[in-house]
C-alpha atoms as a PDB file:
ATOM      1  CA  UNK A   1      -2.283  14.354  -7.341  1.00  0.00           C
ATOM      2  CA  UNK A   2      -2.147  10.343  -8.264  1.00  0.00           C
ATOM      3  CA  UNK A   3      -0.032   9.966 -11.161  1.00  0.00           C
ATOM      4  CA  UNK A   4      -1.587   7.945 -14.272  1.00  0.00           C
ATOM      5  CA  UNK A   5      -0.421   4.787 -14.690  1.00  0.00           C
ATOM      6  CA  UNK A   6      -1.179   5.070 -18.203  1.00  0.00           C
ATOM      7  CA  UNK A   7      -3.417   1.283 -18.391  1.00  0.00           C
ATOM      8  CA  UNK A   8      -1.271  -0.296 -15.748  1.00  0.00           C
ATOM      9  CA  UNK A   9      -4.458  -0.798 -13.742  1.00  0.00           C
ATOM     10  CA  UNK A  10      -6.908  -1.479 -16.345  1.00  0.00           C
ATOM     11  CA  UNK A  11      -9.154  -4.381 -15.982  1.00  0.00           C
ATOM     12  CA  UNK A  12      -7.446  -5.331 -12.339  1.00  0.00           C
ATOM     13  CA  UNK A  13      -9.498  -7.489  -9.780  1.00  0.00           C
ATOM     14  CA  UNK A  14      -9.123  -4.589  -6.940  1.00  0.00           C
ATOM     15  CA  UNK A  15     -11.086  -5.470  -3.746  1.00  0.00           C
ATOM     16  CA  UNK A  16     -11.432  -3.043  -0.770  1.00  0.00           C
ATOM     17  CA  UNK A  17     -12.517  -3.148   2.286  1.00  0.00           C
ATOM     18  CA  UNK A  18     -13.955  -0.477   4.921  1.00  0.00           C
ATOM     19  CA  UNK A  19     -14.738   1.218   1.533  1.00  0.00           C
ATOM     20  CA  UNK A  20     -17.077   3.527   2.385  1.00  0.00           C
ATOM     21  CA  UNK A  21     -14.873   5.389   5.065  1.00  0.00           C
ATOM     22  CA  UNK A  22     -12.893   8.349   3.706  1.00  0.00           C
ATOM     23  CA  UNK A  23      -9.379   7.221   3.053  1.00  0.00           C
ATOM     24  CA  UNK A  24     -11.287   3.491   1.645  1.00  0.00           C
ATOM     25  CA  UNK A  25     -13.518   5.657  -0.488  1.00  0.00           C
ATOM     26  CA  UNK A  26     -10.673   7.680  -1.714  1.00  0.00           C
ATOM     27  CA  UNK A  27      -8.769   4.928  -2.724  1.00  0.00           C
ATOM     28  CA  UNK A  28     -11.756   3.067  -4.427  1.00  0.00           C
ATOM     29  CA  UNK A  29     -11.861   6.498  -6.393  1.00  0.00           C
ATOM     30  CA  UNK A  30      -8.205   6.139  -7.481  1.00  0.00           C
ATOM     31  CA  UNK A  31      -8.785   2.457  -8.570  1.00  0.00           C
ATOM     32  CA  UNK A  32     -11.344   3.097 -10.629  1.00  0.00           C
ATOM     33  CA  UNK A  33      -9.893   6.114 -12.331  1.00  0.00           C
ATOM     34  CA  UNK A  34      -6.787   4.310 -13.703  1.00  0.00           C
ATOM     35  CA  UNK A  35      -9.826   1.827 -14.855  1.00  0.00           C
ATOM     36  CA  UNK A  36      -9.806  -0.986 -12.203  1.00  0.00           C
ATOM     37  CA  UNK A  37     -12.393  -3.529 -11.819  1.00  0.00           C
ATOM     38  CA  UNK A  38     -13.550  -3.176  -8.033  1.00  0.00           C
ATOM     39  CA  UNK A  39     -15.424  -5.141  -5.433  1.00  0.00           C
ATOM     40  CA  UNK A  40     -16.107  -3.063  -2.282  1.00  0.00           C
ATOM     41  CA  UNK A  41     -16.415  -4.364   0.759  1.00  0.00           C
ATOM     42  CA  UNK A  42     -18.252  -2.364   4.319  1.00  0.00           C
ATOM     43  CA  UNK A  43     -20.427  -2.589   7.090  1.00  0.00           C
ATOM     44  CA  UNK A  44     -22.620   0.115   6.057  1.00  0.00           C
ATOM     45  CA  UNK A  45     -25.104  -0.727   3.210  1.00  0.00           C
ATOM     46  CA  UNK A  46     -26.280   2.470   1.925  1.00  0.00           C
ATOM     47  CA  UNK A  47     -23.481   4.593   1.731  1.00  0.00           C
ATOM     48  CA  UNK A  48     -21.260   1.217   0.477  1.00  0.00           C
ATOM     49  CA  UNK A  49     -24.479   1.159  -2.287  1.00  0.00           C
ATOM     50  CA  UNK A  50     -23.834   4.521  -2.990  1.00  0.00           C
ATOM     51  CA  UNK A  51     -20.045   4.217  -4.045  1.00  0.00           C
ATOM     52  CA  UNK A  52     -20.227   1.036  -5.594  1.00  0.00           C
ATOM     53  CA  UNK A  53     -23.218   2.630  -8.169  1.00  0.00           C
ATOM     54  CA  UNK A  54     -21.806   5.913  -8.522  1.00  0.00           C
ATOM     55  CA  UNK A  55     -18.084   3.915  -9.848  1.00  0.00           C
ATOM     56  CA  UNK A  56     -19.374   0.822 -11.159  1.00  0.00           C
ATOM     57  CA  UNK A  57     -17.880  -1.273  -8.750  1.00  0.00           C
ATOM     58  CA  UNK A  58     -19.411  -4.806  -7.163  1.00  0.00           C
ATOM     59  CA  UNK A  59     -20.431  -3.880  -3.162  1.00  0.00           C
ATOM     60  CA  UNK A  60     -20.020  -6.528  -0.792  1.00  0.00           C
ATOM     61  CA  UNK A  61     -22.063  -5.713   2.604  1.00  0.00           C
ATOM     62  CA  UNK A  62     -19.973  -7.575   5.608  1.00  0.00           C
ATOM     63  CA  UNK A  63     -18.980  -7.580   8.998  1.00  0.00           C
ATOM     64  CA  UNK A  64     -15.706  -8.242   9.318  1.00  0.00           C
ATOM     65  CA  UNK A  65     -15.534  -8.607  12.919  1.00  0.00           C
ATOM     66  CA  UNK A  66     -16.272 -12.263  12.851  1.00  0.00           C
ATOM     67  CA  UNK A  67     -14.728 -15.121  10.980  1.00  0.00           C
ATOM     68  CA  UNK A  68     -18.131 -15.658   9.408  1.00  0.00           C
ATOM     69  CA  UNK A  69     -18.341 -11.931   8.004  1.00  0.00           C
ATOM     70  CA  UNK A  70     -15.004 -12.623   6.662  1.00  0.00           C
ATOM     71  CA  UNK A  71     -16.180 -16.062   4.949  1.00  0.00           C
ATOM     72  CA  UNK A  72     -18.907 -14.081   3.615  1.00  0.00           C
ATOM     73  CA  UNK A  73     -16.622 -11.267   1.651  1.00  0.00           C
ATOM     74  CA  UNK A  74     -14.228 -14.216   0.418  1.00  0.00           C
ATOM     75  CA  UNK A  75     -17.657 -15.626  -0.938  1.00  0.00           C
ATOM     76  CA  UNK A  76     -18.449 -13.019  -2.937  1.00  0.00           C
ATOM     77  CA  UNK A  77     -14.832 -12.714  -4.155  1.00  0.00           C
ATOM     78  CA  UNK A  78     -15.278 -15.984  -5.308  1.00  0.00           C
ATOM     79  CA  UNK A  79     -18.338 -15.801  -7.212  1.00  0.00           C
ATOM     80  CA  UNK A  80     -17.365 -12.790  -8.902  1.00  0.00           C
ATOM     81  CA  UNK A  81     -13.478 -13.835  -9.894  1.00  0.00           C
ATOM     82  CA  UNK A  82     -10.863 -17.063  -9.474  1.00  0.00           C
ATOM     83  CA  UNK A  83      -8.851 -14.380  -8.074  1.00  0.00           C
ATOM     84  CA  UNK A  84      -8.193 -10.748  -7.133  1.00  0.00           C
ATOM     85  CA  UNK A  85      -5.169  -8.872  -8.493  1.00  0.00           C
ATOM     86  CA  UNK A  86      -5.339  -6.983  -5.721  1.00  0.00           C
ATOM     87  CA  UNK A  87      -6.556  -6.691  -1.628  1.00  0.00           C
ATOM     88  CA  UNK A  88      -6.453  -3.366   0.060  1.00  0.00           C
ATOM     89  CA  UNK A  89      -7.398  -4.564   3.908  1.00  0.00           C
ATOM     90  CA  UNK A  90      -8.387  -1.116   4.883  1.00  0.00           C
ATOM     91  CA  UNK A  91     -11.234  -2.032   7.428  1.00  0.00           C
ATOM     92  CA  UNK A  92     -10.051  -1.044  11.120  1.00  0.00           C
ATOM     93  CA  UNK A  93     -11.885   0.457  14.594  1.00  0.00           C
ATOM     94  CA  UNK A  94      -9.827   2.557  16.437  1.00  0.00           C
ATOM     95  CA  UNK A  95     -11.230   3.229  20.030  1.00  0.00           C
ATOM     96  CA  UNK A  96      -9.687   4.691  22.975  1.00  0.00           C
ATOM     97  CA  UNK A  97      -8.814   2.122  24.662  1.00  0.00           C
ATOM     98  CA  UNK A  98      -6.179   2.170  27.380  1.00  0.00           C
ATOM     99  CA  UNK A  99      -4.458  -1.351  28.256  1.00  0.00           C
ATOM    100  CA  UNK A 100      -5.192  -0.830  32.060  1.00  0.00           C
ATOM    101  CA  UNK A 101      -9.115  -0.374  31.669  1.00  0.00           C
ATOM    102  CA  UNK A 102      -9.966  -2.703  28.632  1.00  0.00           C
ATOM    103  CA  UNK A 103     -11.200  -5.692  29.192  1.00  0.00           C
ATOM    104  CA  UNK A 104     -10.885  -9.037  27.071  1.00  0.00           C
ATOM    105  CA  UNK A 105     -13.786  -9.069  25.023  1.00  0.00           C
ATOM    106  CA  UNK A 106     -12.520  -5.681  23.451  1.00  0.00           C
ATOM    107  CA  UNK A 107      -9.389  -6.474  22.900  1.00  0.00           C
ATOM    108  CA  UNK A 108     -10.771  -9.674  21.121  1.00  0.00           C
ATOM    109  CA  UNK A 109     -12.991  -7.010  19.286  1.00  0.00           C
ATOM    110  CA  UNK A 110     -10.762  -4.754  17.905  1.00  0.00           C
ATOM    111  CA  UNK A 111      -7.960  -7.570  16.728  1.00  0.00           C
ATOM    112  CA  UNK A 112     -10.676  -9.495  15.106  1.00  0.00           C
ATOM    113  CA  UNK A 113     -11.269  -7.017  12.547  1.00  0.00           C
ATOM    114  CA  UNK A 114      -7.987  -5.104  12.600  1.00  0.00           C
ATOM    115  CA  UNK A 115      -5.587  -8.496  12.816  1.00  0.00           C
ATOM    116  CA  UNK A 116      -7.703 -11.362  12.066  1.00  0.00           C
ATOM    117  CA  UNK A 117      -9.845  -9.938   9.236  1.00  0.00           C
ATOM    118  CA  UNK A 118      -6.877  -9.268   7.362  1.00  0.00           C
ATOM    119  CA  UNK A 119      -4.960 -12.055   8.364  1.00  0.00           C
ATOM    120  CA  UNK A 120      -7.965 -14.274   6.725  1.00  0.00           C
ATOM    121  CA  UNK A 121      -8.691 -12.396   3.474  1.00  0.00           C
ATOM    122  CA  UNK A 122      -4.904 -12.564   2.928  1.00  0.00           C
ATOM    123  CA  UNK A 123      -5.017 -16.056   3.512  1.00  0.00           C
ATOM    124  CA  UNK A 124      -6.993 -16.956   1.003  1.00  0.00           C
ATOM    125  CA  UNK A 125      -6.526 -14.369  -1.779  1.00  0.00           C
ATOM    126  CA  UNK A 126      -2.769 -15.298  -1.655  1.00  0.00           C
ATOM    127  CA  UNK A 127      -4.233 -18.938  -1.981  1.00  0.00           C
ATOM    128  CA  UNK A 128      -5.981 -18.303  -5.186  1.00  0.00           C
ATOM    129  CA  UNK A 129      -3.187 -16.152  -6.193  1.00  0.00           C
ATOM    130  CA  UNK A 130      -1.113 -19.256  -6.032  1.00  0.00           C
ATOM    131  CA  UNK A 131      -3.432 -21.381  -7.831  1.00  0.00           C
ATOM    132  CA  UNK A 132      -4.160 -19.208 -10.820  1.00  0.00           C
ATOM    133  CA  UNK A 133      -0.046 -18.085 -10.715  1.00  0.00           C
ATOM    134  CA  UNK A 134      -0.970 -13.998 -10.265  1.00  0.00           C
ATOM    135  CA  UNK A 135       1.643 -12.281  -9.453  1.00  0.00           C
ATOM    136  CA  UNK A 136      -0.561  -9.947  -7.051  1.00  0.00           C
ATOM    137  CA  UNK A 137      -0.424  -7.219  -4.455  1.00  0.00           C
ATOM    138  CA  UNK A 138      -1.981  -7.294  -0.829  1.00  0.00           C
ATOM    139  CA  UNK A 139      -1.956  -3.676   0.951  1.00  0.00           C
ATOM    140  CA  UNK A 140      -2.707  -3.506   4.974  1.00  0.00           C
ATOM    141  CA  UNK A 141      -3.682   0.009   6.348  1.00  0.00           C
ATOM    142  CA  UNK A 142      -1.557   0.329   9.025  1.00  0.00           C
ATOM    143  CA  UNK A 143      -1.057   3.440  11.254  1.00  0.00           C
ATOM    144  CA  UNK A 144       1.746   5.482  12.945  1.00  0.00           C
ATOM    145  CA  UNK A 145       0.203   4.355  16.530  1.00  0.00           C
ATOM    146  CA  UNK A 146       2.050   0.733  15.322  1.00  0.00           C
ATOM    147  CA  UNK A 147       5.399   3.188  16.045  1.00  0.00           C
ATOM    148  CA  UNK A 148       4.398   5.839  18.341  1.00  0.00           C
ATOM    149  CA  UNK A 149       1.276   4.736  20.924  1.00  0.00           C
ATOM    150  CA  UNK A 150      -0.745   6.507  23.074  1.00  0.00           C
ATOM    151  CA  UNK A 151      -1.469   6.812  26.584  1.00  0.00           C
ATOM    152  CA  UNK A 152      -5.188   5.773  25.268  1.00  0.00           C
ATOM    153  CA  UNK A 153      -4.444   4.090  22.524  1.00  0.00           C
ATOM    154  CA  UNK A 154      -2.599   1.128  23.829  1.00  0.00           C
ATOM    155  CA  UNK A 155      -4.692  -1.499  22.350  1.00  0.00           C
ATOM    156  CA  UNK A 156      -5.459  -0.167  19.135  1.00  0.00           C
ATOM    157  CA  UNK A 157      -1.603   0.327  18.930  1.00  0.00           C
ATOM    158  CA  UNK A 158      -0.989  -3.228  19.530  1.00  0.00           C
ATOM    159  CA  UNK A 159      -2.996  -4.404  16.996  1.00  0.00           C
ATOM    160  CA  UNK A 160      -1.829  -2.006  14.217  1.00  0.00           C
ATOM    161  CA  UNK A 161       2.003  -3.603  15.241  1.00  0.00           C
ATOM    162  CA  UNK A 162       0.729  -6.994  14.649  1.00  0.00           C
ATOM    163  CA  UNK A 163      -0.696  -5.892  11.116  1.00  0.00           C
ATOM    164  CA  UNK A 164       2.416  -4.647  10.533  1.00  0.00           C
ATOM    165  CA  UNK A 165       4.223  -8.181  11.350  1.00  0.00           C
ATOM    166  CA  UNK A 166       1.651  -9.721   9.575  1.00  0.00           C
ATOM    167  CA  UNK A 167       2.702  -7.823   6.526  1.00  0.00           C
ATOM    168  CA  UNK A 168       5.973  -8.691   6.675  1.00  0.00           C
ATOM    169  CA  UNK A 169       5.376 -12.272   7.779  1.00  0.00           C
ATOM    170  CA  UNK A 170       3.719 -12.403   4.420  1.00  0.00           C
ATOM    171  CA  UNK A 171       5.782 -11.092   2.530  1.00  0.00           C
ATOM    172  CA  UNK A 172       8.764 -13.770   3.623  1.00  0.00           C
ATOM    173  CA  UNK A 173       6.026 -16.722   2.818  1.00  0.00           C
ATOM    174  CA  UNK A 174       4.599 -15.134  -0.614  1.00  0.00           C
ATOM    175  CA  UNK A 175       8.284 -13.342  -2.434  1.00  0.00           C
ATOM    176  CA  UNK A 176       8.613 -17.027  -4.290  1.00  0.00           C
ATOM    177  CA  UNK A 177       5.106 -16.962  -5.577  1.00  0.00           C
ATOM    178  CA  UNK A 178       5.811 -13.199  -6.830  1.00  0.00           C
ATOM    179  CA  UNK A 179       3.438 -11.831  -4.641  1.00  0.00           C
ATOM    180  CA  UNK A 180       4.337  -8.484  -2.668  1.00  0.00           C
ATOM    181  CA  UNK A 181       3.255  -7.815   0.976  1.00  0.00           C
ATOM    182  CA  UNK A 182       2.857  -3.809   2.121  1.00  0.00           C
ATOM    183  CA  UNK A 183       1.146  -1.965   4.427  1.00  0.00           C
ATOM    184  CA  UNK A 184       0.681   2.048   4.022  1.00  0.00           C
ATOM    185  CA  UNK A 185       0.475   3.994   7.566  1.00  0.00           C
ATOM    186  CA  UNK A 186      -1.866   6.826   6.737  1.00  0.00           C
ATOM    187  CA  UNK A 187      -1.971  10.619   8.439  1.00  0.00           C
ATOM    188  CA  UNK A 188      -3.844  12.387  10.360  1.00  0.00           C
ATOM    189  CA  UNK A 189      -7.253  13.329   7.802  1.00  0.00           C
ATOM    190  CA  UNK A 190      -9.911  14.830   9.794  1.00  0.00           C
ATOM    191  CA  UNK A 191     -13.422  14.116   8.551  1.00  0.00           C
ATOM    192  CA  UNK A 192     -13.050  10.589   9.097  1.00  0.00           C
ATOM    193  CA  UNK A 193     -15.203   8.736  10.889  1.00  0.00           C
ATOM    194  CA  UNK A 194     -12.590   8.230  13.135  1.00  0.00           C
ATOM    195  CA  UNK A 195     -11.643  11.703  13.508  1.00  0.00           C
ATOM    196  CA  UNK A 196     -14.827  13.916  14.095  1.00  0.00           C
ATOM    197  CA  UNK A 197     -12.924  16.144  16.410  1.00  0.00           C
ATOM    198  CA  UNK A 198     -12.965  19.897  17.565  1.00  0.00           C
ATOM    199  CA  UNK A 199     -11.105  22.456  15.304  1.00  0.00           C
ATOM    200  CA  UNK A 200      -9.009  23.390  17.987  1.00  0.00           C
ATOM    201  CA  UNK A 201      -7.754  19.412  18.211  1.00  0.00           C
ATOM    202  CA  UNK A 202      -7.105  19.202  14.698  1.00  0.00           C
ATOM    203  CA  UNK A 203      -5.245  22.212  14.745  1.00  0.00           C
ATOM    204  CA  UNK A 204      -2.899  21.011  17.627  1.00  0.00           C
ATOM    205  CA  UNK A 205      -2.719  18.083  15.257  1.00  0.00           C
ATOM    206  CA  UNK A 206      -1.450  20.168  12.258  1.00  0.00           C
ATOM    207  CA  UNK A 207       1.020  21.654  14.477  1.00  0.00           C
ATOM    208  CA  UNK A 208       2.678  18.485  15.273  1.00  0.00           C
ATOM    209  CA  UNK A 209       3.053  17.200  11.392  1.00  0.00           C
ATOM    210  CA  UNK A 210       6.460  18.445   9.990  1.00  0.00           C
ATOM    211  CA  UNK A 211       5.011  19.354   6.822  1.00  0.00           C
ATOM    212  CA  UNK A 212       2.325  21.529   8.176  1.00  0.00           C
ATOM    213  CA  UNK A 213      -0.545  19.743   6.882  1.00  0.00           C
ATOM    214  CA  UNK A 214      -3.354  17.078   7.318  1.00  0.00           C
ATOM    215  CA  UNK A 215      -3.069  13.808   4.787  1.00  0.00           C
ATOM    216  CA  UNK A 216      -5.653  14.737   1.610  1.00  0.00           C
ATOM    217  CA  UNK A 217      -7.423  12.114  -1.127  1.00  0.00           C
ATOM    218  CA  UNK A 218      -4.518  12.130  -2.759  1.00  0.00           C
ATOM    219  CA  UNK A 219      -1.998  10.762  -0.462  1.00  0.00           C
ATOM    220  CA  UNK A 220      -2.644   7.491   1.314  1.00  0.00           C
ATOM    221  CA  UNK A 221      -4.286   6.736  -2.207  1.00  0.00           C
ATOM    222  CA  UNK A 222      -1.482   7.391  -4.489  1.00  0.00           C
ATOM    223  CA  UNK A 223       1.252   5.087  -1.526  1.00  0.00           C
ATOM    224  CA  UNK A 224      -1.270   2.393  -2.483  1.00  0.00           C
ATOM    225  CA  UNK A 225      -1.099   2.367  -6.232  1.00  0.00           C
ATOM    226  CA  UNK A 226       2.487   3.028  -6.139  1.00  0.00           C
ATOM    227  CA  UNK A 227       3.272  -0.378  -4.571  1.00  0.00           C
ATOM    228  CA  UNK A 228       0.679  -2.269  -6.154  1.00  0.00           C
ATOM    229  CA  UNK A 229       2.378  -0.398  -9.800  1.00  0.00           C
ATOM    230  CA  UNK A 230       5.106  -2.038 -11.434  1.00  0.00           C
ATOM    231  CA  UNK A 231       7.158   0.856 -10.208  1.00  0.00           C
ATOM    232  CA  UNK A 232       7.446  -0.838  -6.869  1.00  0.00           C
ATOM    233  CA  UNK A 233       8.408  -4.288  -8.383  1.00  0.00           C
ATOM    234  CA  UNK A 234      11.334  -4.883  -5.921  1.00  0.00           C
ATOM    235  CA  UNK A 235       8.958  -3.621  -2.748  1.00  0.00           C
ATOM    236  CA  UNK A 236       7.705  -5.944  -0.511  1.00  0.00           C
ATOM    237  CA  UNK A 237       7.317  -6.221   3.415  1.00  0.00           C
ATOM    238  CA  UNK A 238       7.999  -2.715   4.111  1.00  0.00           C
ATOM    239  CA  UNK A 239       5.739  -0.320   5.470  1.00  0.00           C
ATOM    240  CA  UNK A 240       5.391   3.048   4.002  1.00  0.00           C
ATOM    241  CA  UNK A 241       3.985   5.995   6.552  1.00  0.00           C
ATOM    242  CA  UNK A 242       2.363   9.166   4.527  1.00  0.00           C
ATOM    243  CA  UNK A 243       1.808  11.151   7.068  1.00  0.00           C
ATOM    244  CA  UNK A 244       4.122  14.064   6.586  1.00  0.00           C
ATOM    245  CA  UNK A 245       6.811  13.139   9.058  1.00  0.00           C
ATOM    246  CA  UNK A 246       4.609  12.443  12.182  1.00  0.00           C
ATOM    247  CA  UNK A 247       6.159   9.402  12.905  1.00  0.00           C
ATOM    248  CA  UNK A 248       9.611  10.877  12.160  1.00  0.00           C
ATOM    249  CA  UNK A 249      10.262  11.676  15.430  1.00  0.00           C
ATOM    250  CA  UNK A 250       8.943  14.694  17.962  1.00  0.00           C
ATOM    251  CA  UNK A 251       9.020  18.100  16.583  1.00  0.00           C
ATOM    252  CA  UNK A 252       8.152  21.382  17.331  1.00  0.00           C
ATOM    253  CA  UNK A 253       7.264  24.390  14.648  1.00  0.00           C
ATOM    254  CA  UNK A 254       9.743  27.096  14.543  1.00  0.00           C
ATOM    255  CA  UNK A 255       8.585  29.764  17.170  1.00  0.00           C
ATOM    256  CA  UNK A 256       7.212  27.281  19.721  1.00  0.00           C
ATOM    257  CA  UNK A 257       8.578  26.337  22.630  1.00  0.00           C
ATOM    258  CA  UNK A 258      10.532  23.353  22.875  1.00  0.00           C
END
């Protein structure tokens, strides 16, 4: 359950992108219930035009694998405000890609829209930040993968590390400026579009989260808001995994063996 922030949000410039995924659409859901002004950003036009009419929100249609998808999005976010309040750089690809077998144009692929595209939406909203003097919040979606790779995952792993030095990069640069810096490593939450797997995977999944569960809407969603809430005031370039202790450490349920 996301607590209510009784007005806190109300009337904030939230922008979001890879909306239209499941943990982006969850948190565009959260936004708008504690009354946030949203501008939604995704690759995929008609189920982006779906959210943004059924909450009310502003829909943005880019690619943000390519510096000119990007200068589109920060387009719109200029026509619409002088500045957001608020960027959740949720967007991401994660393939399987081991290191050994990937070859350069990939690995230019997935960093442009899991480093760069973030990197340059930062950029500038922490620009007009500055300008207008809002003291605002910029989220990264990280993942545990930044802390624990895989044997196929090496490059998607590498690129989630970066984000997570990017966060805290910014946060050093923006602190004066009152601006906070996070980034929120979600669980494991099948139904993703990243995560259409067989039961019997997800289930080996479950087994190996210490709470016994896969992440819900209200998780990843609620880590947000809480450091972009006044609550989190004294927060900034940490990153904050909800994914019920996966990236504690190895473990094994009770019963199993070792």
């Amino acid at each position: 359950m996301i607590p209510d922030y009784r007005g806190e949000f109300t009337g904030k410039r939230v922008v979001i992108t890879g909306a239209a995924g499941l943990i982006g659409t969850w948190t565009a859901e959260a936004f708008h219930d504690q009354g946030a002004e949203l501008l939604l950003s995704d690759n995929r036009r008609e189920p982006l035009q779906e959210l943004a009419g059924r909450l009310g929100a502003h829909a943005a249609v880019a690619d943000l694998d390519t510096g000119a998808g990007v200068d589109g999005l920060i387009a719109a976010i200029d026509e619409r405000w002088d500045t957001a309040d608020i960027l959740v750089n949720n967007a991401g690809v994660y393939p399987r890609t081991p290191v050994a077998t990937t070859d350069r144009a990939t690995v230019e692929a997935i960093f442009a829209i899991n480093v760069l595209a973030p990197y340059q939406l930062a950029r500038h909203v922490i620009a007009t930040m500055t300008r207008t003097g809002t003291p605002g919040c910029i989220v990264n979606l990280s993942s545990g993968a930044a802390k624990r790779p895989t044997r196929t995952g090496g490059v998607y792993s590498a690129s989630k590390a970066a984000l997570e030095m990017l966060t805290r990069s910014l946060a050093l640069e923006t602190g004066e400026a009152g601006i906070r810096v996070n980034s929120v490593g979600p669980g494991f939450a099948p139904g993703s579009e990243v995560s259409e797997l067989p039961e019997e995977h997800v289930a080996k999944m479950r087994r190996a989260i210490p709470l016994g569960r896969t992440s819900g809407p209200g998780d990843a969603p609620s880590a947000i808001l809480w450091l972009c809430s006044s609550a989190a005031s004294f927060v900034t370039g940490t990153t904050l995994d909800v994914d019920g202790g996966r990236t504690a450490g190895d473990f094994t349920p009770s019963g199993d063996k070792p």
